[in-house]
C-alpha atoms as a PDB file:
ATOM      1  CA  UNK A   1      10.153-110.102 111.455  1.00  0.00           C
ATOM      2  CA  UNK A   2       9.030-106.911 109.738  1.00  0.00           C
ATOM      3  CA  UNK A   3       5.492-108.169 109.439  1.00  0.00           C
ATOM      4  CA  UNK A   4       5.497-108.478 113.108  1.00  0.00           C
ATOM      5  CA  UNK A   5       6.610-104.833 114.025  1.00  0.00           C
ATOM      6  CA  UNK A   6       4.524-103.899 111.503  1.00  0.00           C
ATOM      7  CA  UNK A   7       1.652-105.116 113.617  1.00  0.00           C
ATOM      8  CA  UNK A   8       3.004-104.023 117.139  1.00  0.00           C
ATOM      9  CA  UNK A   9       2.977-100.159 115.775  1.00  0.00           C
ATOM     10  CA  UNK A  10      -0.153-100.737 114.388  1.00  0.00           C
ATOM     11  CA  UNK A  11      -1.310-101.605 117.832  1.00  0.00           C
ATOM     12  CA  UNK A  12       0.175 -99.075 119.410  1.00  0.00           C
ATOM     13  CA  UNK A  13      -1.293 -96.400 117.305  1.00  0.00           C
ATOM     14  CA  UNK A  14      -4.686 -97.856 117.754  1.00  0.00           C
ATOM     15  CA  UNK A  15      -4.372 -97.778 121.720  1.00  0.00           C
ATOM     16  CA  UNK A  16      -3.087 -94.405 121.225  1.00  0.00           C
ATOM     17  CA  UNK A  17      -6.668 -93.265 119.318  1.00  0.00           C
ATOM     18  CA  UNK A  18      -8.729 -95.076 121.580  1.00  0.00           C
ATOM     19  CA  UNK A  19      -7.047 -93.587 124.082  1.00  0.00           C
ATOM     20  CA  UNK A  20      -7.819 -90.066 122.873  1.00  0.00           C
ATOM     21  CA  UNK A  21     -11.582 -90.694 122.768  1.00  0.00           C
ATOM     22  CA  UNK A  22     -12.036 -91.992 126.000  1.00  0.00           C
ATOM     23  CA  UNK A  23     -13.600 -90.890 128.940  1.00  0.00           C
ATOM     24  CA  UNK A  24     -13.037 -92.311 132.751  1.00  0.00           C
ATOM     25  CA  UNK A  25     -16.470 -93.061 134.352  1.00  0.00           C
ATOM     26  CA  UNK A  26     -16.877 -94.345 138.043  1.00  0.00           C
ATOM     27  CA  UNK A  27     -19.902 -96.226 138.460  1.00  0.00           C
ATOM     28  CA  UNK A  28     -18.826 -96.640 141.962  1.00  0.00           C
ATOM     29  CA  UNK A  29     -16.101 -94.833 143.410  1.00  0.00           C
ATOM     30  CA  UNK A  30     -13.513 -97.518 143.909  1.00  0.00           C
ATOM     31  CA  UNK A  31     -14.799 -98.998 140.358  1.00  0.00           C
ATOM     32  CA  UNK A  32     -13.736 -96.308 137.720  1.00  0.00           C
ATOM     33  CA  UNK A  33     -13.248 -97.408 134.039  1.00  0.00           C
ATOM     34  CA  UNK A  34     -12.192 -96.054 130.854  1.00  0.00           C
ATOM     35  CA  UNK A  35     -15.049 -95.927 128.462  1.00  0.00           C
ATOM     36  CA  UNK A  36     -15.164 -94.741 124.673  1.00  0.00           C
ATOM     37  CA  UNK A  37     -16.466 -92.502 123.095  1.00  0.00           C
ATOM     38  CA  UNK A  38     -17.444 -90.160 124.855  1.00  0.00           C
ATOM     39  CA  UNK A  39     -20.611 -89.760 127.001  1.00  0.00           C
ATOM     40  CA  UNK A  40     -21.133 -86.238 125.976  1.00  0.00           C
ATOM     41  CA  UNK A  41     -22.940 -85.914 122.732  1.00  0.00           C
ATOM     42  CA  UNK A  42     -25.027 -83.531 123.239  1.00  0.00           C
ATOM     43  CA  UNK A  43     -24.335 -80.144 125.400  1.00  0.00           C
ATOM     44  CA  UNK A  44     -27.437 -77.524 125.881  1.00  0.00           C
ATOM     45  CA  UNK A  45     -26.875 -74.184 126.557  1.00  0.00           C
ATOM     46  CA  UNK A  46     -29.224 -71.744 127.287  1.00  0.00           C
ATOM     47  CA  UNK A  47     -29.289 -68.616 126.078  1.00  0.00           C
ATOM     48  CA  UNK A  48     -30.610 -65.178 127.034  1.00  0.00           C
ATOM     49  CA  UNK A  49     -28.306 -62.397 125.279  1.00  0.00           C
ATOM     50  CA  UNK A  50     -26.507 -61.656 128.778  1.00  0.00           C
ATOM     51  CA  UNK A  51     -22.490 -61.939 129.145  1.00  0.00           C
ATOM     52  CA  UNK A  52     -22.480 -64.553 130.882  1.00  0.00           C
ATOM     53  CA  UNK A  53     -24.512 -66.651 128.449  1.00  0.00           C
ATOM     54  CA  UNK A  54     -22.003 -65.721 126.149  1.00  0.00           C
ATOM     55  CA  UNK A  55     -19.269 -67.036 128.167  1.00  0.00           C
ATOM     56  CA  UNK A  56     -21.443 -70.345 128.514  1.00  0.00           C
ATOM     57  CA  UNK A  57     -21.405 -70.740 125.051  1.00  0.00           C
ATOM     58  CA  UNK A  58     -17.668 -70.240 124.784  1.00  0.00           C
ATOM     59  CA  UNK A  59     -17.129 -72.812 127.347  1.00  0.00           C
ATOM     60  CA  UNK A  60     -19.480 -75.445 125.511  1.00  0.00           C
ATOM     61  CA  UNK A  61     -18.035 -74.838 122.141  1.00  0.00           C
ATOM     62  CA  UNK A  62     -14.576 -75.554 123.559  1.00  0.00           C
ATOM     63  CA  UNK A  63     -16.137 -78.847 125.083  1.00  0.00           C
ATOM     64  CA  UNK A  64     -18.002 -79.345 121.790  1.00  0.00           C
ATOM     65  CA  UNK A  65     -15.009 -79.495 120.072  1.00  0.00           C
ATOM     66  CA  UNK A  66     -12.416 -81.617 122.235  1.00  0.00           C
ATOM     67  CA  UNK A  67     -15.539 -84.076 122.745  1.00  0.00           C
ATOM     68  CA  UNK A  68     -17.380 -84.046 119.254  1.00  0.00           C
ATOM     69  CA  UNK A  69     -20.262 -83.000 120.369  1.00  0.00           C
ATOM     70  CA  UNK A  70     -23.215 -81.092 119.077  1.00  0.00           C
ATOM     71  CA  UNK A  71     -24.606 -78.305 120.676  1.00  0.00           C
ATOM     72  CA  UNK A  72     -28.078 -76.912 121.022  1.00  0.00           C
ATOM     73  CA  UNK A  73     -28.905 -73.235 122.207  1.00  0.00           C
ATOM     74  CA  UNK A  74     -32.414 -72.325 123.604  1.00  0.00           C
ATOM     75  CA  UNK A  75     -33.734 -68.716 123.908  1.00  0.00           C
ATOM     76  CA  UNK A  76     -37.078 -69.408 126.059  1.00  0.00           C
ATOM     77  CA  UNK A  77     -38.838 -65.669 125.669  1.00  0.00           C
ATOM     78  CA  UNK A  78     -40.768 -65.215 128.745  1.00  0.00           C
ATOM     79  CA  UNK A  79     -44.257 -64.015 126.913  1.00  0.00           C
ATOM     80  CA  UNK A  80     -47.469 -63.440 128.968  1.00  0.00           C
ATOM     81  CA  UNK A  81     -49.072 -64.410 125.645  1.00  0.00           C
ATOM     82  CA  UNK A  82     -49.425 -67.931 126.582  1.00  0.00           C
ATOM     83  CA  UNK A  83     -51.970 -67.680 129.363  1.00  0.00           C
ATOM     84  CA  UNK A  84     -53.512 -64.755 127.397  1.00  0.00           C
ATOM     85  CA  UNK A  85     -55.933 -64.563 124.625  1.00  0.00           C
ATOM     86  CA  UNK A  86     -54.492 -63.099 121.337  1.00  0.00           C
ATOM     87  CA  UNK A  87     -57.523 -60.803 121.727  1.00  0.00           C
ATOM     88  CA  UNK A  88     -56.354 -59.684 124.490  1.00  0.00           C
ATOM     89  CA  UNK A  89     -53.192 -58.311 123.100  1.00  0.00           C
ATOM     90  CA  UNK A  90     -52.175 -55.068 122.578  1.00  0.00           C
ATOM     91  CA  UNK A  91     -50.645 -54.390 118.952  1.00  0.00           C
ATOM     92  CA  UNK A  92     -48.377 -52.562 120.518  1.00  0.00           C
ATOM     93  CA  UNK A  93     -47.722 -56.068 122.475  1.00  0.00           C
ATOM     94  CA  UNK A  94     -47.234 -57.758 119.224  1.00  0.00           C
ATOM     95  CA  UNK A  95     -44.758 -55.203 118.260  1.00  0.00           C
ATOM     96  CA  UNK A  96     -42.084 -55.737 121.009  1.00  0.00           C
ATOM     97  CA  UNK A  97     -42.226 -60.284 120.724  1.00  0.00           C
ATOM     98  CA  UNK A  98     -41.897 -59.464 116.811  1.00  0.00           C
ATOM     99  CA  UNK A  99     -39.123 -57.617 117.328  1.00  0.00           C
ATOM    100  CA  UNK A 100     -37.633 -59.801 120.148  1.00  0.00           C
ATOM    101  CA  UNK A 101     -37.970 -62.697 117.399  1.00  0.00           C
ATOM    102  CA  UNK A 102     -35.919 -60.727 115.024  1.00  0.00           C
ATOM    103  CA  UNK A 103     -33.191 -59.825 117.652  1.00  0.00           C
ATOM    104  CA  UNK A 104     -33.176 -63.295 118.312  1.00  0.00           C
ATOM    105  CA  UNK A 105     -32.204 -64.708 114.706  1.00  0.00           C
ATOM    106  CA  UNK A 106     -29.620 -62.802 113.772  1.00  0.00           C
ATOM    107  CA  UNK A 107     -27.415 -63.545 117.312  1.00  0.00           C
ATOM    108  CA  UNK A 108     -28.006 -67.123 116.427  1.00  0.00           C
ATOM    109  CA  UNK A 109     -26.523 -66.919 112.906  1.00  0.00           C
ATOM    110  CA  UNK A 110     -23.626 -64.995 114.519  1.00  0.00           C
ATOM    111  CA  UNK A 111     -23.432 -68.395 117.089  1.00  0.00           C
ATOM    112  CA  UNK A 112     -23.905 -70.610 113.746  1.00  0.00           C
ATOM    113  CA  UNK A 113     -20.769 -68.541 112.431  1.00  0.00           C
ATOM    114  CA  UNK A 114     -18.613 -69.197 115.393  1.00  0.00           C
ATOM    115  CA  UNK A 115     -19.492 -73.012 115.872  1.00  0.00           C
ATOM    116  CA  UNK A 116     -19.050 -73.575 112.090  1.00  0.00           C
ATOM    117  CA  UNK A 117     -15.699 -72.032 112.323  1.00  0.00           C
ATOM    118  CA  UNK A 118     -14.866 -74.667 114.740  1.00  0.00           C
ATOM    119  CA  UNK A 119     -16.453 -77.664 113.105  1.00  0.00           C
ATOM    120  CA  UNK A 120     -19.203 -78.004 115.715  1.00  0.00           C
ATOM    121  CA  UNK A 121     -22.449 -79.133 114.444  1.00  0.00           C
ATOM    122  CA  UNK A 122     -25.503 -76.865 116.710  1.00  0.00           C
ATOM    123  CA  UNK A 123     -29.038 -76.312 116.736  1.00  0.00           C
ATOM    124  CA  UNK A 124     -30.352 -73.371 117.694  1.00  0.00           C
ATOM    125  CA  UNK A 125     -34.431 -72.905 119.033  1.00  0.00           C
ATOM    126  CA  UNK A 126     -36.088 -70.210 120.079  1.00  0.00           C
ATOM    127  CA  UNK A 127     -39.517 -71.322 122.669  1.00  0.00           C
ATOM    128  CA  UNK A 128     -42.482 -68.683 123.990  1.00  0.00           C
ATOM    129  CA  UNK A 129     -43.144 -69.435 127.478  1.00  0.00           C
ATOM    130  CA  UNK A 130     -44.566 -68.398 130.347  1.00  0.00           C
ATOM    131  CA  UNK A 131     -42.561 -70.463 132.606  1.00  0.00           C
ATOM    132  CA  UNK A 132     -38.567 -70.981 131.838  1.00  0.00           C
ATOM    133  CA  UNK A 133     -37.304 -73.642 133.381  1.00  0.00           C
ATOM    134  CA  UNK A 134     -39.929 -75.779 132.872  1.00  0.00           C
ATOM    135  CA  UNK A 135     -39.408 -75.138 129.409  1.00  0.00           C
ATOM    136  CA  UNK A 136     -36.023 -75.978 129.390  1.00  0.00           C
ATOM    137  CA  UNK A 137     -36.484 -78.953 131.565  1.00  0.00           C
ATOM    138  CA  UNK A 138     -38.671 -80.441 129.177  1.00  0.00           C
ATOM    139  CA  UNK A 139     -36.268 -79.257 126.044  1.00  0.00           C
ATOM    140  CA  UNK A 140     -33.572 -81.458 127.586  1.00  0.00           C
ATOM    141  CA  UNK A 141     -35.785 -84.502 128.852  1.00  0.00           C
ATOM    142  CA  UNK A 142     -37.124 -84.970 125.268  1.00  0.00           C
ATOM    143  CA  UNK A 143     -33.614 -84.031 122.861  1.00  0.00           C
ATOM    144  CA  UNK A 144     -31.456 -86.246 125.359  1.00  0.00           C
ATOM    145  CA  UNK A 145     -29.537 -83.780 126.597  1.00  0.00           C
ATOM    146  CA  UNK A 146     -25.929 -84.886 127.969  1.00  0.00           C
ATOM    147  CA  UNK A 147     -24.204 -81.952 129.708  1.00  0.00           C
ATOM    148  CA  UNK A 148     -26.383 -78.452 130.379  1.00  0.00           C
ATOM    149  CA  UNK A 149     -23.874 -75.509 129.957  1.00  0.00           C
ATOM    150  CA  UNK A 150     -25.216 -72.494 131.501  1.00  0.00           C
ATOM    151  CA  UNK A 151     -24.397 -68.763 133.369  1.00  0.00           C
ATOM    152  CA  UNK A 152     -25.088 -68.334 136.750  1.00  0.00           C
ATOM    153  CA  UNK A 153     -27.360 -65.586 136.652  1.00  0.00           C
ATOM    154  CA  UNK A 154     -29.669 -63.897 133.793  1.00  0.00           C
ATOM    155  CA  UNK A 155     -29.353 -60.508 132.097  1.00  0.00           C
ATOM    156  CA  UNK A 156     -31.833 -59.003 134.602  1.00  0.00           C
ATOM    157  CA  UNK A 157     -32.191 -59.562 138.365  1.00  0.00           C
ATOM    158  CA  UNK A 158     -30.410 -58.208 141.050  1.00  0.00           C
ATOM    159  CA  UNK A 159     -26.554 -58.063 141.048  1.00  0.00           C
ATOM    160  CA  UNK A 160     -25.983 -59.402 144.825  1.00  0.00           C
ATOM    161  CA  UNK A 161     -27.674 -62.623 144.175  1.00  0.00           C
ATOM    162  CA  UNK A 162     -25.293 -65.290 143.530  1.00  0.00           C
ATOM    163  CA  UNK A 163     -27.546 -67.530 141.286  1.00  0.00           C
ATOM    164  CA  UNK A 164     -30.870 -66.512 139.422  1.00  0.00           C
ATOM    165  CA  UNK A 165     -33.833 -68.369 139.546  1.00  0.00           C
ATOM    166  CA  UNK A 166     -34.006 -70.439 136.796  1.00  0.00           C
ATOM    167  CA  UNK A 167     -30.345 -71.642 137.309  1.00  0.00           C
ATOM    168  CA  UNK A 168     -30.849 -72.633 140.640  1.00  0.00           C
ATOM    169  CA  UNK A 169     -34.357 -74.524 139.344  1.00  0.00           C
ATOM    170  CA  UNK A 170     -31.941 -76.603 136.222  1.00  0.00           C
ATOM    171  CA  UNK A 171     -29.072 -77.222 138.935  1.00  0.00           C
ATOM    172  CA  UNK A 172     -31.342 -79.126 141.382  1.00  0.00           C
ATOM    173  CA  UNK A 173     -34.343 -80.911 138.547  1.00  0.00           C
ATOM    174  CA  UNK A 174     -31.970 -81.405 135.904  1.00  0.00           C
ATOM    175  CA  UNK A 175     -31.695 -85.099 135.402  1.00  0.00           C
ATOM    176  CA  UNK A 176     -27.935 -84.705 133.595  1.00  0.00           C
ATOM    177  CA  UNK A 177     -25.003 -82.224 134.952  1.00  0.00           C
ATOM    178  CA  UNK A 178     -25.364 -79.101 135.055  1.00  0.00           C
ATOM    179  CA  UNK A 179     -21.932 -76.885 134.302  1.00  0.00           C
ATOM    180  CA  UNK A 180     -22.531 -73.191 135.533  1.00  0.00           C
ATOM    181  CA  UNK A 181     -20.212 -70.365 134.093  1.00  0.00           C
ATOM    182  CA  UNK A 182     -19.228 -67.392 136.302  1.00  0.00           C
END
């Protein structure tokens, strides 16, 4: 008799963990399941220094962690190097994307900091480009990107516009959901 009760909380335990790690997915609406684990491994956020990228990256890191995810954060530099000859560059040109580079690694080992705190395993990438969103598109097509975590608008740009450019580019070509943060 013990043996047997034995078993039954064992059971009941194990339903109870599986039942932490699962996710509900509906294929179809009237056909939802309960799947495990969970279908978000890996949550992008991209990053440009504003406070609303900031917030992103709170919001993924709090997803990160409740879904054991790992998290990847993109600074795409917009540099007119790329369709320009280096002899064409100014040293003074030079200058400014060194120093952007710099600025750049040492927020991300402040991110590193904050993720490790939490147990969240990230990546962080810095990319020159001249045009954005394609870059990120193509970051998230290749790394299998799950979830995109992003702000709704960019440091710069004007403050009546609702959404900036490049979010409104990800929202409609991403090819996995896109989560903005106000």
């Amino acid at each position: 008799m013990k043996k047997n009760k034995l078993q039954d909380i064992r059971k009941q335990v194990k339903t109870i963990l599986l039942m932490q790690d699962s996710q509900i997915i509906c294929p179809v609406i009237d056909e939802c399941k309960e799947v495990s684990p969970s279908l978000i491994k890996h949550i992008l956020v991209p990053f440009d220094e504003s406070q609303m990228s900031y917030r992103a990256f709170e919001f993924a890191l709090d997803l990160a962690k409740k879904y054991n995810s790992k998290i990847s954060i993109i600074t795409v530099i917009y540099s007119s190097i790329i369709s320009s000859s280096f002899l064409d560059m100014t040293s003074h040109q030079t200058i400014i994307e060194r120093n952007k580079i710099k600025q750049v690694h040492s927020l991300f080992q402040i991110i590193h900091k904050a993720a490790e705190k939490f147990g969240v395993k990230i990546k962080s990438d810095m990319i020159l480009s001249d045009h954005i969103s394609d870059s990120l598109m193509a970051f998230s097509t290749q790394q299998n990107v799950d979830l995109i975590v992003m702000g709704t608008r960019a440091r710069d740009g004007p403050k009546q516009f609702m959404f900036g450019s490049v979010t409104i580019e990800l929202v409609q070509r991403a090819k996995c959901p896109v989560v903005l943060v106000k």
